[in-house]
PDB file of N, CA and C in Angstrom:
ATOM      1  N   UNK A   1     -14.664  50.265  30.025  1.00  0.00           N
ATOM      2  CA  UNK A   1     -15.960  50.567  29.483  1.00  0.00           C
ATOM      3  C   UNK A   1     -15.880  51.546  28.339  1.00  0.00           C
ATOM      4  N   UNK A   2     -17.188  51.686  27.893  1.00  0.00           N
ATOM      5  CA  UNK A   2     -16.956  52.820  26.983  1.00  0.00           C
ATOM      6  C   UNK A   2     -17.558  54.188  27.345  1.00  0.00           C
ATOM      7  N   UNK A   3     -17.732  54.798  26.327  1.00  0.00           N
ATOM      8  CA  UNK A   3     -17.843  56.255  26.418  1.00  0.00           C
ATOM      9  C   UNK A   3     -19.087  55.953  27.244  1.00  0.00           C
ATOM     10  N   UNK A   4     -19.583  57.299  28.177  1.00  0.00           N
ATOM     11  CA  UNK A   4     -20.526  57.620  28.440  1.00  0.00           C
ATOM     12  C   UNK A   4     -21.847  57.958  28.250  1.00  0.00           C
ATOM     13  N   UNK A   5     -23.259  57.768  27.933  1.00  0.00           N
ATOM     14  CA  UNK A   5     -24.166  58.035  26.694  1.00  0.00           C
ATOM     15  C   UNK A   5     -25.036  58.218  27.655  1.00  0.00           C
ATOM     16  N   UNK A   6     -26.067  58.610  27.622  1.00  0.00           N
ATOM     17  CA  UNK A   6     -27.589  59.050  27.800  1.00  0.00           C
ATOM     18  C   UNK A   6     -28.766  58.121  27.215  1.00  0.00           C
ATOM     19  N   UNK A   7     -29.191  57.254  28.485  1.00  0.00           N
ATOM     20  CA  UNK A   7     -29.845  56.579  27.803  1.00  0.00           C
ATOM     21  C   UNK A   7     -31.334  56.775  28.133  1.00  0.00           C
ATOM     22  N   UNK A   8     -31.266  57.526  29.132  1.00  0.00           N
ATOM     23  CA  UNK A   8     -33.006  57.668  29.802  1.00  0.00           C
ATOM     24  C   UNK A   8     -33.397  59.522  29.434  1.00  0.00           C
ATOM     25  N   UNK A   9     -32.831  59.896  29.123  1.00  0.00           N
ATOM     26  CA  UNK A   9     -33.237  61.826  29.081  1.00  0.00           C
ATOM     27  C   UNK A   9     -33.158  61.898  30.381  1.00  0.00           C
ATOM     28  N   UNK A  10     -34.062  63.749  30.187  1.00  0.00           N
ATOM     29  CA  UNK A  10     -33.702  64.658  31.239  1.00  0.00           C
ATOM     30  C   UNK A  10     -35.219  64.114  32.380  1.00  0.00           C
ATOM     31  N   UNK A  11     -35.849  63.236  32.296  1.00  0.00           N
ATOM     32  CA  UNK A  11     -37.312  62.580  33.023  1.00  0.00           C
ATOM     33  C   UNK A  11     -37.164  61.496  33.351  1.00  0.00           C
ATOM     34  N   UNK A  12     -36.369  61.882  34.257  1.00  0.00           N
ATOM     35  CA  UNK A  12     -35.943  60.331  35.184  1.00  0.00           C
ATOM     36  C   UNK A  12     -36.160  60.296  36.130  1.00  0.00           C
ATOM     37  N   UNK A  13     -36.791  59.645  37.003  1.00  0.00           N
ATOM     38  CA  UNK A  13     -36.880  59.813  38.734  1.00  0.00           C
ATOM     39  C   UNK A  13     -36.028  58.678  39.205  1.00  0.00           C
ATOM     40  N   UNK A  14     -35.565  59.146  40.786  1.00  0.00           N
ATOM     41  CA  UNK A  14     -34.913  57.969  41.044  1.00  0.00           C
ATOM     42  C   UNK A  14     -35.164  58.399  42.337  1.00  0.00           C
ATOM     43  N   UNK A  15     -35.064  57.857  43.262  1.00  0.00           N
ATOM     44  CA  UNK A  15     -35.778  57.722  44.668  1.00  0.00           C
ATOM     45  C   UNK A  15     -34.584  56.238  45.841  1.00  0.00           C
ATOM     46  N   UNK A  16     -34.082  56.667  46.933  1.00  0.00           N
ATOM     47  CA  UNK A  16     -33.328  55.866  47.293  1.00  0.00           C
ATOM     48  C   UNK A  16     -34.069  55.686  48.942  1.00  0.00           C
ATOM     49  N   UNK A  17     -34.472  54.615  49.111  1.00  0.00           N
ATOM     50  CA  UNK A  17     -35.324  54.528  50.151  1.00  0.00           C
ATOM     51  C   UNK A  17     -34.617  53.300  51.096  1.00  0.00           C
ATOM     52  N   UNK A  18     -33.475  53.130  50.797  1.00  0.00           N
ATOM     53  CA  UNK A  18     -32.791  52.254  51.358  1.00  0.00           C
ATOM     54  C   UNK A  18     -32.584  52.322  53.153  1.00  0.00           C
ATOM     55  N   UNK A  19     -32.663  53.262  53.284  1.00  0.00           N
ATOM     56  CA  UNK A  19     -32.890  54.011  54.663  1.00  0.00           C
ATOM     57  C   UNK A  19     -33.995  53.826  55.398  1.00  0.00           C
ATOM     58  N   UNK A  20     -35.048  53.576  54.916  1.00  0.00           N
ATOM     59  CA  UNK A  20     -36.061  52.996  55.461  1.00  0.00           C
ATOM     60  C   UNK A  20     -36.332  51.741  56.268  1.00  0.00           C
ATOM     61  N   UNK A  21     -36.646  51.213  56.876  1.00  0.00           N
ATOM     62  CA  UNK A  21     -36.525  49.977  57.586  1.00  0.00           C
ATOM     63  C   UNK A  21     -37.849  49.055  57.242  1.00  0.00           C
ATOM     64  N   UNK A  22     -37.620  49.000  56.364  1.00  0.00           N
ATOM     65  CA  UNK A  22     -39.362  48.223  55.698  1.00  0.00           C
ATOM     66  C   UNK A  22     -39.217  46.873  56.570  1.00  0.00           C
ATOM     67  N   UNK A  23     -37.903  46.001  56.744  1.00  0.00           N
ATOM     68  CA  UNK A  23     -38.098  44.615  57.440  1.00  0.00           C
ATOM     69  C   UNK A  23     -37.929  44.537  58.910  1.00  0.00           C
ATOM     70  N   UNK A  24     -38.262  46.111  59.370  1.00  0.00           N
ATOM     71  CA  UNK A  24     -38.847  46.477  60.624  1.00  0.00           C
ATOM     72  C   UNK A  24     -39.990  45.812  61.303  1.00  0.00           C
ATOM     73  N   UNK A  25     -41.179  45.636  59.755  1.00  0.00           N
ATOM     74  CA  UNK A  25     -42.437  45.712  60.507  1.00  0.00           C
ATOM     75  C   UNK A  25     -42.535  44.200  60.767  1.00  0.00           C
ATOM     76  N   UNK A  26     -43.552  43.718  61.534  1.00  0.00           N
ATOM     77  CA  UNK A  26     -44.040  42.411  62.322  1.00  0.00           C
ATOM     78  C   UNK A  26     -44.980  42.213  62.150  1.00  0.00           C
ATOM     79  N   UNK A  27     -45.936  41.551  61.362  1.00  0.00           N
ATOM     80  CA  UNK A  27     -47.263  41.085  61.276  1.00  0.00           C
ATOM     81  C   UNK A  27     -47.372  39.961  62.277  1.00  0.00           C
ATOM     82  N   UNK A  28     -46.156  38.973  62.703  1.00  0.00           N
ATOM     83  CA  UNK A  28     -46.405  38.206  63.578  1.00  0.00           C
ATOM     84  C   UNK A  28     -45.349  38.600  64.723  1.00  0.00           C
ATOM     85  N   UNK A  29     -45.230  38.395  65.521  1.00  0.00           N
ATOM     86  CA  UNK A  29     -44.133  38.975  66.473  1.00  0.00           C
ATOM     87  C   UNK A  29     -43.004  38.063  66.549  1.00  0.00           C
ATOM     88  N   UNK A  30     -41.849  38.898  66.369  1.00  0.00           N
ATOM     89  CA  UNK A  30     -40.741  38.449  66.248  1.00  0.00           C
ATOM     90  C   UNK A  30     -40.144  37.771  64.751  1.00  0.00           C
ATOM     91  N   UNK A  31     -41.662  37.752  63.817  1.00  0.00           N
ATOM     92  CA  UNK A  31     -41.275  37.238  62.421  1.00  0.00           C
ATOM     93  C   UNK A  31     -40.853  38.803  60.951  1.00  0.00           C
ATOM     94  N   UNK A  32     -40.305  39.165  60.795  1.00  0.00           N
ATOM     95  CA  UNK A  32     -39.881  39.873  59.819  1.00  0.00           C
ATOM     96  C   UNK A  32     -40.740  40.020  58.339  1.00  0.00           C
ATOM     97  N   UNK A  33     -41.040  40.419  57.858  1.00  0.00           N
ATOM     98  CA  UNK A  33     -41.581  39.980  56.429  1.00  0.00           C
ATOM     99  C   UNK A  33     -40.355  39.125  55.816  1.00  0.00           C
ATOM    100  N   UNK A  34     -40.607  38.363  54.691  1.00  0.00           N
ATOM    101  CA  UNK A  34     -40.200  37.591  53.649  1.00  0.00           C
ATOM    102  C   UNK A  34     -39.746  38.483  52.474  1.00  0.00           C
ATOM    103  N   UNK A  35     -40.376  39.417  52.154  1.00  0.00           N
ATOM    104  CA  UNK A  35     -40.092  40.407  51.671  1.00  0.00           C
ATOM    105  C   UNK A  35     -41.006  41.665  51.212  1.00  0.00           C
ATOM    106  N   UNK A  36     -40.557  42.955  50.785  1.00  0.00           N
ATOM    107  CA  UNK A  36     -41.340  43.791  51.024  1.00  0.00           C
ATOM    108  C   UNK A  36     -41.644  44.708  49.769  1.00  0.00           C
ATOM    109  N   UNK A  37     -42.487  45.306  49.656  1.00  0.00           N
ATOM    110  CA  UNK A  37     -42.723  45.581  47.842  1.00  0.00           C
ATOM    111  C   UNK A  37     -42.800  47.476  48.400  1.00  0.00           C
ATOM    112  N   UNK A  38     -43.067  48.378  47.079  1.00  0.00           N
ATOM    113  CA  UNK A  38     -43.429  49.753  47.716  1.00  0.00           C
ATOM    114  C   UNK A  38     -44.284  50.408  46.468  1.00  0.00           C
ATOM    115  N   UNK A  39     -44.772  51.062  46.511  1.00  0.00           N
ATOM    116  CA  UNK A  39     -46.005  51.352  45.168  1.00  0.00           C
ATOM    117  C   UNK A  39     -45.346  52.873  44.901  1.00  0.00           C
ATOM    118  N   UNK A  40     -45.056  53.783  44.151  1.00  0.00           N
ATOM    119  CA  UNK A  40     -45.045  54.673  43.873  1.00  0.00           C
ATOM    120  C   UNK A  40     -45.800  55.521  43.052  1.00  0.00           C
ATOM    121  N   UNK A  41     -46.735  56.459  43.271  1.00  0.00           N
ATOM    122  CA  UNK A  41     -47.664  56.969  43.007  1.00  0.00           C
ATOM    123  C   UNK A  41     -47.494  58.550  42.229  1.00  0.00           C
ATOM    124  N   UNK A  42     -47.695  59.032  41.293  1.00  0.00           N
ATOM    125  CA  UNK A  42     -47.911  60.476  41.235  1.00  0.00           C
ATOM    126  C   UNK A  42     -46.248  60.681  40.350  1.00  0.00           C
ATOM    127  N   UNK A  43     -45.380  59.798  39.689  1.00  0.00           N
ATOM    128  CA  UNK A  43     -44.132  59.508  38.971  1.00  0.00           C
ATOM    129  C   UNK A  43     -44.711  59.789  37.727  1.00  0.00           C
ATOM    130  N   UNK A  44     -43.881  60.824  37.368  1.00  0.00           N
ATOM    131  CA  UNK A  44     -43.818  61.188  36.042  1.00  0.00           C
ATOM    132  C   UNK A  44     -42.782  61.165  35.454  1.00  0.00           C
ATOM    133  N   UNK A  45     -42.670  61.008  33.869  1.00  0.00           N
ATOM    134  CA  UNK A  45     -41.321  61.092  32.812  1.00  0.00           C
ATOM    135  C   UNK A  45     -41.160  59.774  32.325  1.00  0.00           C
ATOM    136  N   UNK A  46     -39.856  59.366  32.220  1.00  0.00           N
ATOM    137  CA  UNK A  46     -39.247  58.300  31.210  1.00  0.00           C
ATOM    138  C   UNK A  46     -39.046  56.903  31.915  1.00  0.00           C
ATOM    139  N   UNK A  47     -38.980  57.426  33.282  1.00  0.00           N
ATOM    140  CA  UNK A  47     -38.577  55.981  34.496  1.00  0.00           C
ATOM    141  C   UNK A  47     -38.340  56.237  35.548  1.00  0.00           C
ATOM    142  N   UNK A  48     -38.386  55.548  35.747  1.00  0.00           N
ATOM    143  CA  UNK A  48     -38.195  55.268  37.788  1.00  0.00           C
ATOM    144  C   UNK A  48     -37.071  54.352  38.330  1.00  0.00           C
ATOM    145  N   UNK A  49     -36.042  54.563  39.044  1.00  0.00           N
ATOM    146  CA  UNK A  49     -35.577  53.598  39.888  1.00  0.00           C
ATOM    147  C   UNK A  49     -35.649  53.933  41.609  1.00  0.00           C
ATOM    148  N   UNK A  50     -35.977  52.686  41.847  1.00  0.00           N
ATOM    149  CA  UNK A  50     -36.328  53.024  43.288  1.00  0.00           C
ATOM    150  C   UNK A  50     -35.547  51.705  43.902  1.00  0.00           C
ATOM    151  N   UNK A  51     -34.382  51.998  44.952  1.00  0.00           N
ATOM    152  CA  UNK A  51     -33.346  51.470  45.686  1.00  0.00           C
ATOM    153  C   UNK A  51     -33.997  51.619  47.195  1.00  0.00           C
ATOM    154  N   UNK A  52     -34.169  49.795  47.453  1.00  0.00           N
ATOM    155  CA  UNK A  52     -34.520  49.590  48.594  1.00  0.00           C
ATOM    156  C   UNK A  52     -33.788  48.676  49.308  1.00  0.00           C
ATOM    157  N   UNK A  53     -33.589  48.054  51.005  1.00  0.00           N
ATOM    158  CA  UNK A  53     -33.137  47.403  51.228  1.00  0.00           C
ATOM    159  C   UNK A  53     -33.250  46.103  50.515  1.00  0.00           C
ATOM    160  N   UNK A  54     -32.562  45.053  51.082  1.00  0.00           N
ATOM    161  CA  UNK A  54     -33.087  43.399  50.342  1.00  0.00           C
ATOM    162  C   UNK A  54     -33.103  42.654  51.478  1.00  0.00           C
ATOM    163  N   UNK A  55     -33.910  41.824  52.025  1.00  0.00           N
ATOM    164  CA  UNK A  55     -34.031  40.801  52.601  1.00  0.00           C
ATOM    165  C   UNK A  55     -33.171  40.058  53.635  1.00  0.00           C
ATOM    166  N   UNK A  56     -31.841  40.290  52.673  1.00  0.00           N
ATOM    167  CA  UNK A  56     -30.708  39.670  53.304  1.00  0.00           C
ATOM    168  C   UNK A  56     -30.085  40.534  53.676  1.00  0.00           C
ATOM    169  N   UNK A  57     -30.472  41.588  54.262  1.00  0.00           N
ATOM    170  CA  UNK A  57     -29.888  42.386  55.320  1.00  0.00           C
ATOM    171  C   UNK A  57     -28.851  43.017  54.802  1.00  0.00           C
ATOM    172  N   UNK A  58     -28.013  44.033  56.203  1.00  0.00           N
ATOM    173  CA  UNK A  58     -26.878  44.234  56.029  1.00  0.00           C
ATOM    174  C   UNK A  58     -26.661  45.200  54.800  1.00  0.00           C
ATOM    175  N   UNK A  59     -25.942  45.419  54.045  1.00  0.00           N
ATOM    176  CA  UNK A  59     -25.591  46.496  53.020  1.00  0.00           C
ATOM    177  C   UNK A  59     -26.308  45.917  51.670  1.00  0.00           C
ATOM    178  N   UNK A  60     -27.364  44.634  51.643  1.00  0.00           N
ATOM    179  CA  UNK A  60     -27.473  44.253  50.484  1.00  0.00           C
ATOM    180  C   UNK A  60     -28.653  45.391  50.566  1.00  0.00           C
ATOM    181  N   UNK A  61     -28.834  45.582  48.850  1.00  0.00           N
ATOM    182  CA  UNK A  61     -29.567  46.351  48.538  1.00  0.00           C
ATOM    183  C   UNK A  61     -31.027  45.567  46.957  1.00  0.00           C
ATOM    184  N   UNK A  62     -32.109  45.960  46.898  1.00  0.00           N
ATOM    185  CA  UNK A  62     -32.896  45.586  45.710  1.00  0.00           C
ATOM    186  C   UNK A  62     -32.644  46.878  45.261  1.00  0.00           C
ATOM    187  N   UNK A  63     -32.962  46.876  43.677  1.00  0.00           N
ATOM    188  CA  UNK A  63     -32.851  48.323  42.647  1.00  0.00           C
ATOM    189  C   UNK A  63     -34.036  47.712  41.642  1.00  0.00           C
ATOM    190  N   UNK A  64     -35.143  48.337  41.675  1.00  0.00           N
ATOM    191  CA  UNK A  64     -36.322  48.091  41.100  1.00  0.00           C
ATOM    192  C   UNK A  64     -36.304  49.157  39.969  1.00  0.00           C
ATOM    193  N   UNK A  65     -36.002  48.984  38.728  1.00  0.00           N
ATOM    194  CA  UNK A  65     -35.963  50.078  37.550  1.00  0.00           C
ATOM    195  C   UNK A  65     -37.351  49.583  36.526  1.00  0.00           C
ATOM    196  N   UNK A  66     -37.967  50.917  36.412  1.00  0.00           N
ATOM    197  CA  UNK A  66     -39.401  50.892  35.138  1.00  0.00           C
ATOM    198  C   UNK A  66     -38.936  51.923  34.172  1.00  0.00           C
ATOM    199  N   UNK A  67     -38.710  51.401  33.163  1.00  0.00           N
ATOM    200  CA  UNK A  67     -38.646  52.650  32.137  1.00  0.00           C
ATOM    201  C   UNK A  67     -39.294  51.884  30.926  1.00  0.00           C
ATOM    202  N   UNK A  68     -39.485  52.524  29.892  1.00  0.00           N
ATOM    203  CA  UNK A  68     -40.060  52.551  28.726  1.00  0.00           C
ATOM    204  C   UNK A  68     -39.306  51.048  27.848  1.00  0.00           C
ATOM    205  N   UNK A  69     -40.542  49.947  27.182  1.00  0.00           N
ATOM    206  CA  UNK A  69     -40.057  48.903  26.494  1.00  0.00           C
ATOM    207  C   UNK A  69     -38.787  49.271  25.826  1.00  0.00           C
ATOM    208  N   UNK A  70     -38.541  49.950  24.674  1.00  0.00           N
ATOM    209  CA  UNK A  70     -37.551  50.018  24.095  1.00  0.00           C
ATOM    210  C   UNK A  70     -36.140  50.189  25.233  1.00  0.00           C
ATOM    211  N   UNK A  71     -35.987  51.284  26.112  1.00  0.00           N
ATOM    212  CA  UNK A  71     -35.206  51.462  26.627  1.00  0.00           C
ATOM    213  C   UNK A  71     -34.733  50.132  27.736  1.00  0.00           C
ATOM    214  N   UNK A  72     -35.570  49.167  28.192  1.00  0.00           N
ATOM    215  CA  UNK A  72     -35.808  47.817  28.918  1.00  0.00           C
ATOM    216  C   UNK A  72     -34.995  46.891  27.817  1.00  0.00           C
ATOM    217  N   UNK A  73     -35.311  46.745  26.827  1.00  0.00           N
ATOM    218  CA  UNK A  73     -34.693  46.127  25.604  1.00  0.00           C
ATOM    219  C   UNK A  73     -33.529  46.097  25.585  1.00  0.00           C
ATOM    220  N   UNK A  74     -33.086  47.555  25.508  1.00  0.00           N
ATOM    221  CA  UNK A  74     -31.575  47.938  25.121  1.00  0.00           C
ATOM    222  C   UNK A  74     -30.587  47.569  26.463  1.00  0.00           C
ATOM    223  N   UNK A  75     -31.432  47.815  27.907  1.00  0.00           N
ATOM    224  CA  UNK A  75     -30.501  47.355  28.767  1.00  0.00           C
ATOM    225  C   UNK A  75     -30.412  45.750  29.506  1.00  0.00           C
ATOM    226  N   UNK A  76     -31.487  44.593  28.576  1.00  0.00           N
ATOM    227  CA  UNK A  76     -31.479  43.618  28.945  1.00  0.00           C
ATOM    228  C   UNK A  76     -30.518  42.913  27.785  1.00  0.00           C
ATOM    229  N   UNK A  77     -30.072  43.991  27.349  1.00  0.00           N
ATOM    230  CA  UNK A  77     -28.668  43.536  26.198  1.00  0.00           C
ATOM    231  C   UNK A  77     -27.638  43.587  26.297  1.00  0.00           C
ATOM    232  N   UNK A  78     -27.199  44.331  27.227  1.00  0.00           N
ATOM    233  CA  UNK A  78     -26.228  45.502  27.923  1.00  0.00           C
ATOM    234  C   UNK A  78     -25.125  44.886  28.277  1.00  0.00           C
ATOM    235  N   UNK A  79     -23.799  44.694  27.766  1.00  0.00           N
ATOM    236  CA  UNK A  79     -22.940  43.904  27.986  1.00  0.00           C
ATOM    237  C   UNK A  79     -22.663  44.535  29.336  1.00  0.00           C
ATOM    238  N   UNK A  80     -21.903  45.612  29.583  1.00  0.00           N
ATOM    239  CA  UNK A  80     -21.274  46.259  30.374  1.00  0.00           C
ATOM    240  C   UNK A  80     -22.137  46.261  31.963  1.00  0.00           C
ATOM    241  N   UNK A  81     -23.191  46.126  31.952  1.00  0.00           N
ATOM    242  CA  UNK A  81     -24.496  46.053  32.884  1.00  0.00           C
ATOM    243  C   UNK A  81     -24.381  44.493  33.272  1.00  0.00           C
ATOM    244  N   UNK A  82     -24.342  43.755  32.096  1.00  0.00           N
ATOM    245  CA  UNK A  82     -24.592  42.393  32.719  1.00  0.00           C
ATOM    246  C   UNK A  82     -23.335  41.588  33.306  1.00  0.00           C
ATOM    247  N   UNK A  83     -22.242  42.333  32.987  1.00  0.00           N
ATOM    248  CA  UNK A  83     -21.553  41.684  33.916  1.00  0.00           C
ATOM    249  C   UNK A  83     -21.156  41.725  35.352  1.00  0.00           C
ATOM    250  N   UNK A  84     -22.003  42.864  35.545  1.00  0.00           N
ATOM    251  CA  UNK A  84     -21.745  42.917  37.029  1.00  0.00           C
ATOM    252  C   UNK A  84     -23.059  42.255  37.592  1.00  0.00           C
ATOM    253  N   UNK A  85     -23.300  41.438  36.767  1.00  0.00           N
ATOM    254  CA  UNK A  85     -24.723  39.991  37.492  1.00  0.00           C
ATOM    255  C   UNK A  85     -26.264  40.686  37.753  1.00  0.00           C
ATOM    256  N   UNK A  86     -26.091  41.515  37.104  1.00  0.00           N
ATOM    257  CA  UNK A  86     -27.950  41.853  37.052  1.00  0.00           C
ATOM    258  C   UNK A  86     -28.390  40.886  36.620  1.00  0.00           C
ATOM    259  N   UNK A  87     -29.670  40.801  37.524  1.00  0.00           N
ATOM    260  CA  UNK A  87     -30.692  40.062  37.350  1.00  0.00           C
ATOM    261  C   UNK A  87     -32.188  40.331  36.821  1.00  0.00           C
ATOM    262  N   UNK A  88     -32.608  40.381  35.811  1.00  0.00           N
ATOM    263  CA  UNK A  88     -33.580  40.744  34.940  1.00  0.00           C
ATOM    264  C   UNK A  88     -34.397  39.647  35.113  1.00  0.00           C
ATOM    265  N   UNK A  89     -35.676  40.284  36.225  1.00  0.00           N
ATOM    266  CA  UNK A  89     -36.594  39.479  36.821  1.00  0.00           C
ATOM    267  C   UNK A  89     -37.854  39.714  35.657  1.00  0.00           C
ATOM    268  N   UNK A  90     -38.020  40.504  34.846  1.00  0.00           N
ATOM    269  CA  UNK A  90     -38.744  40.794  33.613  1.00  0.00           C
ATOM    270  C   UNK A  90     -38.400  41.482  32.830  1.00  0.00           C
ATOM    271  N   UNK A  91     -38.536  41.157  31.634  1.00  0.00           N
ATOM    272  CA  UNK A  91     -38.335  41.745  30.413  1.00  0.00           C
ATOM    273  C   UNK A  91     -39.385  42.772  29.929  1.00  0.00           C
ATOM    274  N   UNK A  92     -38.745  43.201  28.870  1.00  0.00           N
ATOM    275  CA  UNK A  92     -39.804  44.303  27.870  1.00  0.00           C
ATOM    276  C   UNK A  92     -40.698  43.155  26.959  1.00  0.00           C
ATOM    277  N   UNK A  93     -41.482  43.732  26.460  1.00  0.00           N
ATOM    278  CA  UNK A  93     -42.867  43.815  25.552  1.00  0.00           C
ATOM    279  C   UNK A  93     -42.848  44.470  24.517  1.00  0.00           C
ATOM    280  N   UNK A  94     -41.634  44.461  23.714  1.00  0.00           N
ATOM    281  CA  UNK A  94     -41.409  45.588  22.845  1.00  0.00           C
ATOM    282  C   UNK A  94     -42.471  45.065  21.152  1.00  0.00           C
ATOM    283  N   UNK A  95     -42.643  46.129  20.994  1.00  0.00           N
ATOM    284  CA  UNK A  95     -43.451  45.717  19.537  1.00  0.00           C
ATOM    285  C   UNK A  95     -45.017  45.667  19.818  1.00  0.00           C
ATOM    286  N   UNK A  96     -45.195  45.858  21.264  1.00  0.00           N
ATOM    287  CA  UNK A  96     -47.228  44.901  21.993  1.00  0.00           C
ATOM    288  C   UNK A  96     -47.550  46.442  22.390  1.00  0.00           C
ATOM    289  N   UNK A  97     -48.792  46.578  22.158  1.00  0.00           N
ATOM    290  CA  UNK A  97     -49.548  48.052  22.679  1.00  0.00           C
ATOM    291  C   UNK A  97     -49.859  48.497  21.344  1.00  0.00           C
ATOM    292  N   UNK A  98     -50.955  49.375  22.118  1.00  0.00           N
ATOM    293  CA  UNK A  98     -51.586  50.596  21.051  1.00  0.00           C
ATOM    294  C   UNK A  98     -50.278  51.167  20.240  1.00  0.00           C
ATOM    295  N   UNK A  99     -49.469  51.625  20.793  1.00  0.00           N
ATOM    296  CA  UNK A  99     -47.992  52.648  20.679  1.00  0.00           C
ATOM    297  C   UNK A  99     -47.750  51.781  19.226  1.00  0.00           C
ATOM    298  N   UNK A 100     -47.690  50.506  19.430  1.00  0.00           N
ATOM    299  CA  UNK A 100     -46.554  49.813  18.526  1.00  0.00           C
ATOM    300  C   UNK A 100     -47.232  49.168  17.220  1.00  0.00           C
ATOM    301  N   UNK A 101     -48.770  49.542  17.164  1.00  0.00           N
ATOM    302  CA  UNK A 101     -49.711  49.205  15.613  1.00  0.00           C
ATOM    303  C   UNK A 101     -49.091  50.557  14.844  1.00  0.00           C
TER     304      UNK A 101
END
């Protein structure tokens, strides 16, 4: 790889909730959810990643990252990122908003 860089600043949150047992709960008995979402409220700064279990059990993990269009841009480009098989379930909007007239 290469050098090391800074791509989010010093306003980053990151939150690891993997520990949680979200496919605990039972709306029907004995059925699991399908899968499970989490809202984070009261997050301030540049982004968020929030690491939760995944579905498929066991040590798999989801990594839900929000940060700012431009910075979304730069890492849905990301050689070094994409080869370890991220999956970029949405893209940025870069250039759209008030911000970008």
């Amino acid at each position: 790889g290469g050098e090391p860089f800074q791509l989010y600043g010093p306003e980053f949150t990151c939150m690891a909730l993997d520990h949680v047992p979200m496919y605990g709960a039972e709306f029907v008995a004995g059925v699991p959810p399908a899968r499970v979402s989490c809202r984070v409220g009261g997050a301030t700064g540049e982004g968020i990643v929030i690491v939760v279990p995944a579905a498929e059990g066991d040590a798999a993990r989801d990594v839900v990252v929000t940060l700012p269009a431009e910075a979304t841009a730069r890492l849905c480009r990301d050689v070094e990122l994409l080869r370890y098989g991220a999956e970029v379930m949405a893209g940025p909007k870069v250039g759209t908003g008030a911000k970008a007239q």
